[in-house]
N, C-alpha and C. Protein backbone atom coordinates (compact mmCIF):
# COMPACT_ATOMS: atom_id res chain seq x y z
N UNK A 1 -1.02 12.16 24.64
CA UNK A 1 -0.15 12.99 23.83
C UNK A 1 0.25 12.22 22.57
N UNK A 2 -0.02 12.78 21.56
CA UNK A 2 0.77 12.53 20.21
C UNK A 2 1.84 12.28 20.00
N UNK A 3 2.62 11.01 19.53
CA UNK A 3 4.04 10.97 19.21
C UNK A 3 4.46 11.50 18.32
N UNK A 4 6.03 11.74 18.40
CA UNK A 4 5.87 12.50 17.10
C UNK A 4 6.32 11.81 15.73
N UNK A 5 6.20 10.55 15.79
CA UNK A 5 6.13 9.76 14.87
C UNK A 5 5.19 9.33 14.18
N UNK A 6 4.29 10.35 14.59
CA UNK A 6 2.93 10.16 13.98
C UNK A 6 2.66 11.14 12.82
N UNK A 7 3.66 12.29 13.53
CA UNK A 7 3.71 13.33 12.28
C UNK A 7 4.31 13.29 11.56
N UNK A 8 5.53 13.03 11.53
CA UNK A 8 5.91 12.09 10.79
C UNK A 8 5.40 11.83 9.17
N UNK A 9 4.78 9.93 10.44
CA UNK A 9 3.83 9.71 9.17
C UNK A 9 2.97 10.28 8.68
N UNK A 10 2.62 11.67 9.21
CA UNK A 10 1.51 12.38 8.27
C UNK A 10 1.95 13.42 7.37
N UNK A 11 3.32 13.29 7.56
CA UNK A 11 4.30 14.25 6.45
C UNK A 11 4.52 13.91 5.56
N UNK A 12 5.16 12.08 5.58
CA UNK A 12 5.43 11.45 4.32
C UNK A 12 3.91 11.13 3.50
N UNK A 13 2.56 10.88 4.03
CA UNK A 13 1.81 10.79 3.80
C UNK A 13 1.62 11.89 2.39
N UNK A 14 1.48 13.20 3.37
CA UNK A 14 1.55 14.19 2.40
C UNK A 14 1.90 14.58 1.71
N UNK A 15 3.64 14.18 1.90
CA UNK A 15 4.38 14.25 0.60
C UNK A 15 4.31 13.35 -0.54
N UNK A 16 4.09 11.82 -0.58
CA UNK A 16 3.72 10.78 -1.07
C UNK A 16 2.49 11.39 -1.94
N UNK A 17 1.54 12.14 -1.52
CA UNK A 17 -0.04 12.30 -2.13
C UNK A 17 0.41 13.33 -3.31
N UNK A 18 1.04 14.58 -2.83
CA UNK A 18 1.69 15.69 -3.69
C UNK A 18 2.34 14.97 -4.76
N UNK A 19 3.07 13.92 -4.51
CA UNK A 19 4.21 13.61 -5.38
C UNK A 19 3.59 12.23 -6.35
N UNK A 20 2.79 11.79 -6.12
CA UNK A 20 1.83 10.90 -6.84
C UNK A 20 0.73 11.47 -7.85
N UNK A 21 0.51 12.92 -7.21
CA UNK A 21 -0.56 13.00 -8.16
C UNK A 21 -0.59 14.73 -8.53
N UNK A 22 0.44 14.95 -8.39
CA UNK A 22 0.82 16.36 -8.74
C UNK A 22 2.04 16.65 -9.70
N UNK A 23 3.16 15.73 -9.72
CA UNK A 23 3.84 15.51 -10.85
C UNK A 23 4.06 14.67 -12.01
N UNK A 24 4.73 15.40 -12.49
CA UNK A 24 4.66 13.94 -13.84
C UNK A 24 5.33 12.67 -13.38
N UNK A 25 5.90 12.33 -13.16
CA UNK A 25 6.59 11.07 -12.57
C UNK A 25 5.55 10.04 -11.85
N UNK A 26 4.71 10.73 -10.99
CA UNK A 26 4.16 10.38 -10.43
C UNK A 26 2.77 9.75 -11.72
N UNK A 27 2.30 10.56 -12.26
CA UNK A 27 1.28 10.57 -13.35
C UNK A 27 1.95 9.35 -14.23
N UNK A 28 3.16 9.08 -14.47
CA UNK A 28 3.88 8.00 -15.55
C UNK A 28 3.78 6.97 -14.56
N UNK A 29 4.16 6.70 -13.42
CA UNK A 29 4.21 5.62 -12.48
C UNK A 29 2.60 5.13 -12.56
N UNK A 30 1.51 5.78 -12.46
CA UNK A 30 0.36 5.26 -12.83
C UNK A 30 0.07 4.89 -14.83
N UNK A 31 0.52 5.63 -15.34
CA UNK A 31 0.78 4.93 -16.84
C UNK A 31 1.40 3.83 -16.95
N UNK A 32 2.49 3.75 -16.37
CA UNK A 32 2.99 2.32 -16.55
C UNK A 32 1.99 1.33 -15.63
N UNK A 33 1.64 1.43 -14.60
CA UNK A 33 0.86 0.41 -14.05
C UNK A 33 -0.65 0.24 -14.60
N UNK A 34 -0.90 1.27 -15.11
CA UNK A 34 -1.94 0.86 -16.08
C UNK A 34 -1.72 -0.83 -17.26
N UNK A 35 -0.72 0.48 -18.24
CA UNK A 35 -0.43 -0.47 -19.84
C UNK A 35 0.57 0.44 -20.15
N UNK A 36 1.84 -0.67 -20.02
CA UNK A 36 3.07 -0.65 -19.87
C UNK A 36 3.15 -0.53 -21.27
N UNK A 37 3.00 -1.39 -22.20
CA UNK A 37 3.20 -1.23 -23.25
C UNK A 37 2.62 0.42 -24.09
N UNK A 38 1.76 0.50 -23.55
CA UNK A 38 0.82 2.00 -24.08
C UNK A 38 1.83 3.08 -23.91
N UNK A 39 2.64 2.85 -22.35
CA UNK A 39 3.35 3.66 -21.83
C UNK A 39 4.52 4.34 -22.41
N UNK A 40 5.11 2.97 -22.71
CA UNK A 40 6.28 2.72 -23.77
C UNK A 40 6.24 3.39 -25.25
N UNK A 41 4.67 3.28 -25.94
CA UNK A 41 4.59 3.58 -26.98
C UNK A 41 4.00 5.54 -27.06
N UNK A 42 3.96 5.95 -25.54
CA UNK A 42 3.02 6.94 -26.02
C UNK A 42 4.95 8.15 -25.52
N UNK A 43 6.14 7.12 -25.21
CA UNK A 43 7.46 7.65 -25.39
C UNK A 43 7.82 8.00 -23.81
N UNK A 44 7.28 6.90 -22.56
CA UNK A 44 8.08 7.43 -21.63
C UNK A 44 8.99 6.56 -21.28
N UNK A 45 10.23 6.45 -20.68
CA UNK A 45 11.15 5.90 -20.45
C UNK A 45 11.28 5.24 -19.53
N UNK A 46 10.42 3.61 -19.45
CA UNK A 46 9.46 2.80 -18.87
C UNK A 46 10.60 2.47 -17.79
N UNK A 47 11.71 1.69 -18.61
CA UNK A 47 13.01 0.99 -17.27
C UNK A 47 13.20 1.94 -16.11
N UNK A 48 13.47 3.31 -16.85
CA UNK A 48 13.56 4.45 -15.69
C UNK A 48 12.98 4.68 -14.49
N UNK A 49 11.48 4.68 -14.93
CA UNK A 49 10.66 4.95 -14.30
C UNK A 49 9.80 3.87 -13.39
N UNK A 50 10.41 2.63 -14.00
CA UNK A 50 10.36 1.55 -13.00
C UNK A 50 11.41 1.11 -12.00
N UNK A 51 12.50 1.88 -12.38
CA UNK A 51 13.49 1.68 -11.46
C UNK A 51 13.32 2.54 -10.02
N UNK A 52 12.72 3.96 -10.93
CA UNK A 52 12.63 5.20 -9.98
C UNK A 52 11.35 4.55 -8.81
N UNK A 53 10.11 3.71 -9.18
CA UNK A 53 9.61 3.37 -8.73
C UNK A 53 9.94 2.56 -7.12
N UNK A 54 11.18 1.90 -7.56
CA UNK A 54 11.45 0.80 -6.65
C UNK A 54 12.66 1.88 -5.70
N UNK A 55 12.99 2.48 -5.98
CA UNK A 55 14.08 3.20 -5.16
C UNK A 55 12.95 4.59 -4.24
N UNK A 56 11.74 4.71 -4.80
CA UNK A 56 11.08 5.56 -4.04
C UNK A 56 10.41 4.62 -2.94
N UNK A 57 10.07 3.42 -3.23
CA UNK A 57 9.34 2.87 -2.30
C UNK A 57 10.53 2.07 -1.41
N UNK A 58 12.22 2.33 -1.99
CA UNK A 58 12.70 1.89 -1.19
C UNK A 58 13.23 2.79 0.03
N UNK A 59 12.95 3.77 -0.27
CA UNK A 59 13.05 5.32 0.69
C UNK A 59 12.12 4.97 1.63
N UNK A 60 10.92 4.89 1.25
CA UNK A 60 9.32 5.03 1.93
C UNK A 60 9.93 3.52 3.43
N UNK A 61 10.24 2.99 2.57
CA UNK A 61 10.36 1.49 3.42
C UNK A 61 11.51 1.71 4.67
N UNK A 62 13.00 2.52 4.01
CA UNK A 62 13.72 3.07 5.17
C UNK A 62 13.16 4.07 5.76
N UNK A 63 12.47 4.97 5.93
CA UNK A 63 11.78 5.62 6.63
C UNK A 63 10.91 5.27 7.79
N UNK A 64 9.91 3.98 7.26
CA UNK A 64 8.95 3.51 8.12
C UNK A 64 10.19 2.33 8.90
N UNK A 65 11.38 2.05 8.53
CA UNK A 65 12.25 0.93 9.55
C UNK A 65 12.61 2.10 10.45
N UNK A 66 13.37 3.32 10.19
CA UNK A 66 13.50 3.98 11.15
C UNK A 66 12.84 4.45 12.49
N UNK A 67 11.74 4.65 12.05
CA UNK A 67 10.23 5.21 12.94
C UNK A 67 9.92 3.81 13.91
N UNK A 68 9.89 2.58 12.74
CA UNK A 68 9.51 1.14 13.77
C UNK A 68 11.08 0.82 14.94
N UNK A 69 12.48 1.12 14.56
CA UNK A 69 13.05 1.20 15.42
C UNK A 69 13.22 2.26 16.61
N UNK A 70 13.05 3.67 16.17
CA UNK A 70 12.81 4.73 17.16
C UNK A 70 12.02 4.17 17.85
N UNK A 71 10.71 3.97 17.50
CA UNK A 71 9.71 3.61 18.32
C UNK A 71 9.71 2.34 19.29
N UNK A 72 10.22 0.88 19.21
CA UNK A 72 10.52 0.44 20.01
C UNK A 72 11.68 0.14 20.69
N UNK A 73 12.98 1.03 20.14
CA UNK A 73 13.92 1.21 21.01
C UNK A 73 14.61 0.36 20.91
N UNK A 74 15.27 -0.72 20.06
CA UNK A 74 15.18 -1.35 19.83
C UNK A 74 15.69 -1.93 18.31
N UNK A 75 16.45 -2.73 17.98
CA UNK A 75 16.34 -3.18 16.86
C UNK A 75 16.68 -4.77 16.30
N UNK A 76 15.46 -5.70 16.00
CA UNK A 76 15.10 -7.08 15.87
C UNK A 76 15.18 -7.40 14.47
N UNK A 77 15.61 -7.96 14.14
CA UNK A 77 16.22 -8.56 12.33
C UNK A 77 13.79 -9.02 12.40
N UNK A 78 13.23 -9.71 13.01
CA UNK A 78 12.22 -10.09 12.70
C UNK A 78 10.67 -9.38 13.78
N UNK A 79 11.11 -8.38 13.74
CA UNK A 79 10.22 -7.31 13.81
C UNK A 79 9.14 -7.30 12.99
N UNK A 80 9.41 -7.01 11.34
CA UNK A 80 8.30 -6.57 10.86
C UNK A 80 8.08 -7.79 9.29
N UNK A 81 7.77 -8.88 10.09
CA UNK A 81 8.05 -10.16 9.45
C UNK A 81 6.43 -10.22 8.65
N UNK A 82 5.58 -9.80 9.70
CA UNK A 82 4.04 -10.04 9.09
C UNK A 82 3.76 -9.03 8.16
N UNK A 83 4.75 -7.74 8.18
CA UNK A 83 4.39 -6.42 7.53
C UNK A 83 4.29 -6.19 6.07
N UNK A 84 4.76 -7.21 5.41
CA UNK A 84 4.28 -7.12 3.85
C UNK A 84 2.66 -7.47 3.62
N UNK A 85 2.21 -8.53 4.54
CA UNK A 85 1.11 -9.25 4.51
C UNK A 85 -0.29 -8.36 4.96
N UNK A 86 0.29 -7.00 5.82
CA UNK A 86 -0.40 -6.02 6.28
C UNK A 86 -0.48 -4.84 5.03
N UNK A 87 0.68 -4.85 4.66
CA UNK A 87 0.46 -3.48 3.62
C UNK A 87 -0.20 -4.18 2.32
N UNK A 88 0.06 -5.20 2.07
CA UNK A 88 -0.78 -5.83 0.48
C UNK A 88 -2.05 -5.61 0.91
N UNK A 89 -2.44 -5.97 1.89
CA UNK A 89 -3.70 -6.25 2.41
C UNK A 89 -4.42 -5.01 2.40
N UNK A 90 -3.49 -4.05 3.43
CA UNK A 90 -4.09 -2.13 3.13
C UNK A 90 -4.13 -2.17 1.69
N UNK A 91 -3.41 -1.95 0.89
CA UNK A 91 -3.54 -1.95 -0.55
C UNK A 91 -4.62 -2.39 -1.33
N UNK A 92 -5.07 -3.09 -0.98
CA UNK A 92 -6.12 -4.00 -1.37
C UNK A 92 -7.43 -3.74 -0.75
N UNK A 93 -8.14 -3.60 0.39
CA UNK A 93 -8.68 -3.13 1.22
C UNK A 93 -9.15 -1.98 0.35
N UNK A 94 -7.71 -1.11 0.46
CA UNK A 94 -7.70 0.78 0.27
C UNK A 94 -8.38 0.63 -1.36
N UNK A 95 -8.61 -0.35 -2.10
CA UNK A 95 -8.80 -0.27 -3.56
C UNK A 95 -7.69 0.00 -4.98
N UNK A 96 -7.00 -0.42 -4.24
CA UNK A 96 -5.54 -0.53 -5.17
C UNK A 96 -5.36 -1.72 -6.00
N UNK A 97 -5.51 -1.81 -7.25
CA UNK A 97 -5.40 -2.96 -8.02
C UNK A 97 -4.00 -3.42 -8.21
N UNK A 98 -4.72 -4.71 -7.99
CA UNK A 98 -2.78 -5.54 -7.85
C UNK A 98 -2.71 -5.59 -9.47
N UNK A 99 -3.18 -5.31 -10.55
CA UNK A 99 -2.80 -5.33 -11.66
C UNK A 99 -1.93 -4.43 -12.20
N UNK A 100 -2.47 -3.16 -11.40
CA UNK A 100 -1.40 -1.88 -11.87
C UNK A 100 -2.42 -0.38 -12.12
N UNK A 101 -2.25 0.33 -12.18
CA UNK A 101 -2.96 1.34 -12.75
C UNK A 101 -3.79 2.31 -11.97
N UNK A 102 -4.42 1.83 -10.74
CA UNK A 102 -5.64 2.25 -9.90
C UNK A 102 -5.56 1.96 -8.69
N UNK A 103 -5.58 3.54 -8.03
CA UNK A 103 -5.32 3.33 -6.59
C UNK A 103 -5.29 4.75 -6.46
N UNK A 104 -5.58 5.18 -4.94
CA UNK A 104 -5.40 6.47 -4.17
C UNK A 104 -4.56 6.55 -2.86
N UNK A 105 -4.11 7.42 -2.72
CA UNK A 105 -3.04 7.02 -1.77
C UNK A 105 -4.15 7.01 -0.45
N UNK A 106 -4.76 8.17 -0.34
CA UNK A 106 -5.80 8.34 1.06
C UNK A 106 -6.59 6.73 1.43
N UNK A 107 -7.24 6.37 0.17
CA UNK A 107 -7.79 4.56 0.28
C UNK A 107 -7.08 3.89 0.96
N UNK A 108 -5.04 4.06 0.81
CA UNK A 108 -4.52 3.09 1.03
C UNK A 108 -4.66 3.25 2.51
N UNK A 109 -4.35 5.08 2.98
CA UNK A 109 -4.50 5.22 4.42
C UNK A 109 -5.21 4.59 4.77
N UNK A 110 -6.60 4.47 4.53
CA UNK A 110 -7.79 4.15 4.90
C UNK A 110 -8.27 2.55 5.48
N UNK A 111 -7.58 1.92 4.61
CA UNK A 111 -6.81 0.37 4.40
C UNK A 111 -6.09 0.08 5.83
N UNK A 112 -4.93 1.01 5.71
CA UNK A 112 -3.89 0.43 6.70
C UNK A 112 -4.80 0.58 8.45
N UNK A 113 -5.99 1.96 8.34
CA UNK A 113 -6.56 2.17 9.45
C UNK A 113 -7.57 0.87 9.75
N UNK A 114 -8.15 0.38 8.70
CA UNK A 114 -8.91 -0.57 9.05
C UNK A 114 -8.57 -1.79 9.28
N UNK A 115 -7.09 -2.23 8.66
CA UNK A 115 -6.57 -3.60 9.46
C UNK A 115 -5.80 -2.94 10.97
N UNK A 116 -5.47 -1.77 11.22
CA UNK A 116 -5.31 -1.37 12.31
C UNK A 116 -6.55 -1.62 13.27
N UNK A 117 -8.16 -1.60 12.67
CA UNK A 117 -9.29 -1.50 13.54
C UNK A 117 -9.21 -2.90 14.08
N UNK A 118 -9.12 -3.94 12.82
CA UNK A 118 -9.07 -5.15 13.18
C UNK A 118 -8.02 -5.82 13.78
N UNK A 119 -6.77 -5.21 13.85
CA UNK A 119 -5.93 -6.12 14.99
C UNK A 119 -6.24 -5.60 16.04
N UNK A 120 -6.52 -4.23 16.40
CA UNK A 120 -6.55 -3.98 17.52
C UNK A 120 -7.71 -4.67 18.16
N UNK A 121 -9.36 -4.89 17.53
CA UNK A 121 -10.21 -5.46 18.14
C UNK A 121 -9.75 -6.60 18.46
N UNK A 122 -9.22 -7.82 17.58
CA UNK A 122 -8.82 -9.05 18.04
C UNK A 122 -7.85 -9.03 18.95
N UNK A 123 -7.20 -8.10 19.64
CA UNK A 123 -6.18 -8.22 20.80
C UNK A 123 -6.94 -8.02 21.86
N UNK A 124 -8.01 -7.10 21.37
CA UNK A 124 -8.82 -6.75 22.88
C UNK A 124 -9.52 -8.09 23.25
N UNK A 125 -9.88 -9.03 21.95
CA UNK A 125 -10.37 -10.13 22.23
C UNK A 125 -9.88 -11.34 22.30
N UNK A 126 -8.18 -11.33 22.81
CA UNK A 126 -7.62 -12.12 23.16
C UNK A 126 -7.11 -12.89 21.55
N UNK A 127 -7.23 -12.55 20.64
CA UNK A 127 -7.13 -13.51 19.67
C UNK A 127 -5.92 -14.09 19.64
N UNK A 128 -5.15 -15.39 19.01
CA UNK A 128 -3.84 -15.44 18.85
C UNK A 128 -2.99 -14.71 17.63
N UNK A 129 -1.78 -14.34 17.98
CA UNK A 129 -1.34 -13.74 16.36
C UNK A 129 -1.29 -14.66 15.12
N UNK A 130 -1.25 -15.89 15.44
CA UNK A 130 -1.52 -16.80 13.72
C UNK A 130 -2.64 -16.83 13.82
N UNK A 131 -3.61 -16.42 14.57
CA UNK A 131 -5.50 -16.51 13.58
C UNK A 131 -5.22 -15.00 13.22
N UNK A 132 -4.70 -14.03 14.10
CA UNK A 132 -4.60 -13.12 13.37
C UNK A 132 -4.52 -12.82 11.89
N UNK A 133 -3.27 -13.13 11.66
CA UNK A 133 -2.53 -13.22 10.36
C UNK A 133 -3.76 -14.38 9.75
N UNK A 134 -4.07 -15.14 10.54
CA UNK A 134 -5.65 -15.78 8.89
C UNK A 134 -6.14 -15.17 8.97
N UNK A 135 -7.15 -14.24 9.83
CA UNK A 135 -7.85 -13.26 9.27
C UNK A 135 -7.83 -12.66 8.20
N UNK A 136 -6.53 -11.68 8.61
CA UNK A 136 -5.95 -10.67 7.81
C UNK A 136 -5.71 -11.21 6.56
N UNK A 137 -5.59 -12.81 6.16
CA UNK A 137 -5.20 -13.29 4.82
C UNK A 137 -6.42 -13.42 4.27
N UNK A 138 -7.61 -13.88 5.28
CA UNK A 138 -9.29 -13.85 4.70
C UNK A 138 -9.33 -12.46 4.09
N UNK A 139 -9.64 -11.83 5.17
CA UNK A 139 -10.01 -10.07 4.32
C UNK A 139 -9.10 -9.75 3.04
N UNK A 140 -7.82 -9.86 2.54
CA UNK A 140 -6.92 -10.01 1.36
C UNK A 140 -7.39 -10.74 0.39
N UNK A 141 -7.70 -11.89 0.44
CA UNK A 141 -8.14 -13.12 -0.11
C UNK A 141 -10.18 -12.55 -0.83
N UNK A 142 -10.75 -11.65 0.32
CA UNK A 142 -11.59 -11.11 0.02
C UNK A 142 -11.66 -10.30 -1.01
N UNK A 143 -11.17 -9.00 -0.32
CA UNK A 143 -10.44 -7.94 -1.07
C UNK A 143 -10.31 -8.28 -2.70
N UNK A 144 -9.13 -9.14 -2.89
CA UNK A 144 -8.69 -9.60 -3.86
C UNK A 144 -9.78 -10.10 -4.79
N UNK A 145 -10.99 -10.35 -4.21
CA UNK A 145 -12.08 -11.00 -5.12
C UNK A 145 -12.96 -10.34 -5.31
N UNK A 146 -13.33 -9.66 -4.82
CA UNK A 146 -14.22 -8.36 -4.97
C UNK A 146 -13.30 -7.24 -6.21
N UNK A 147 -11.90 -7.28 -6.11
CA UNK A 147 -11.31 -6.21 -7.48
C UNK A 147 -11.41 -7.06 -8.22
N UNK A 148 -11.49 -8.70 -8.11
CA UNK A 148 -11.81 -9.30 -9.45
C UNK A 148 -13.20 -9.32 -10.32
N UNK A 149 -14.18 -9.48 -9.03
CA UNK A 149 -15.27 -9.01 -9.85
C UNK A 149 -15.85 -7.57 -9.83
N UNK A 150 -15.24 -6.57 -9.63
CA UNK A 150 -15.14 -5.26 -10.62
C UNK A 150 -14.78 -5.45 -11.43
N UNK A 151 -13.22 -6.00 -12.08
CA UNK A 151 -12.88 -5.84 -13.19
C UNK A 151 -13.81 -6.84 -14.34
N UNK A 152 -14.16 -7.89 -13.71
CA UNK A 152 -15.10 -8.29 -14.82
C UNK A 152 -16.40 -7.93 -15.05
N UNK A 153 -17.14 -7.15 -13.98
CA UNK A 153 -18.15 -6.17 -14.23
C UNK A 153 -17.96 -5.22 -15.79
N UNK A 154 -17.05 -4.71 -15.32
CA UNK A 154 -16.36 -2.97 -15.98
C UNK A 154 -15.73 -3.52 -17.23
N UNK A 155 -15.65 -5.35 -17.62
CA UNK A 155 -15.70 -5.33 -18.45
C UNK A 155 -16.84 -5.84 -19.39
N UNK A 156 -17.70 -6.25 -18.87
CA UNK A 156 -19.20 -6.64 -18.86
C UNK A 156 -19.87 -5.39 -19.47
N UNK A 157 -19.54 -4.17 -18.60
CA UNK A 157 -20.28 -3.27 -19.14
C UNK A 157 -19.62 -2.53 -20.65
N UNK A 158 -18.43 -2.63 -20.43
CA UNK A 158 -17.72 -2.11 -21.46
C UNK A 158 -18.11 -2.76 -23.17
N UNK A 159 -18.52 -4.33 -23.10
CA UNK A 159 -19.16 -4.41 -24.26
C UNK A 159 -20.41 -4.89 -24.28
């Protein structure tokens, strides 16, 4: 049976996707992470919209503490200690440039499912949680080098 914290997360999911790429706010939050300065000059109201940035993802973040405490019943100050190191990593994975500008929200899903594939295989295979967490910093560390050489491809091709 399905929890229902699963729907949940497939609500905010959905709402997150609508609201990223269906309004303007959402459309400026990718302008600024593009070229901030471009952003600035083409008249949107950059502080704003970087503020609005950090107060939406600070929603997103109380949301997913709620769901991680519902869910284990429970509430531990160091619970979700490895969890930045997991979502950079989805991020990255999903094709989200740590520079700014480029990213899909579904990729990121896609991301978070596949370091989901990989902890879960390494538990089945006994792994410890600090090789874990090196793994997970290899594949990041990967990740991270592979958007580097796209971007110097794409700029290779560009002249």
């Amino acid at each position: 049976m399905i929890q229902v914290c699963y729907f949940i997360i497939f609500l905010i999911e959905i709402l997150v996707y609508i609201f990223i790429n269906m309004t303007k706010m959402g459309r400026y939050f990718y302008a600024i992470g593009g070229n901030i300065r471009a952003a600035e000059l083409s008249g949107i109201n950059v502080r704003f919209y970087i503020v609005s940035a950090y107060v939406f993802s600070a929603v997103i973040t109380s949301f997913a503490a709620l769901l991680i405490t519902a869910r284990l019943e429970t509430g531990e100050p160091n619970v979700g200690a490895n969890f930045p190191l997991l979502s950079i990593a989805a991020c990255a994975i999903g094709g989200v440039s740590l520079l700014g500008g480029v990213g899909r929200v579904q990729n990121v899903v896609l991301g978070a499912f596949f370091i989901i594939l990989i902890q879960n295989g390494m538990n089945l295979m006994r792994v410890g949680s600090y090789l874990q967490m090196v793994v997970i910093g290899g594949l990041l560390i990967v990740a991270i080098s592979a958007e580097y050489f796209r971007q110097q491809m794409l700029l290779t091709i560009k002249n």
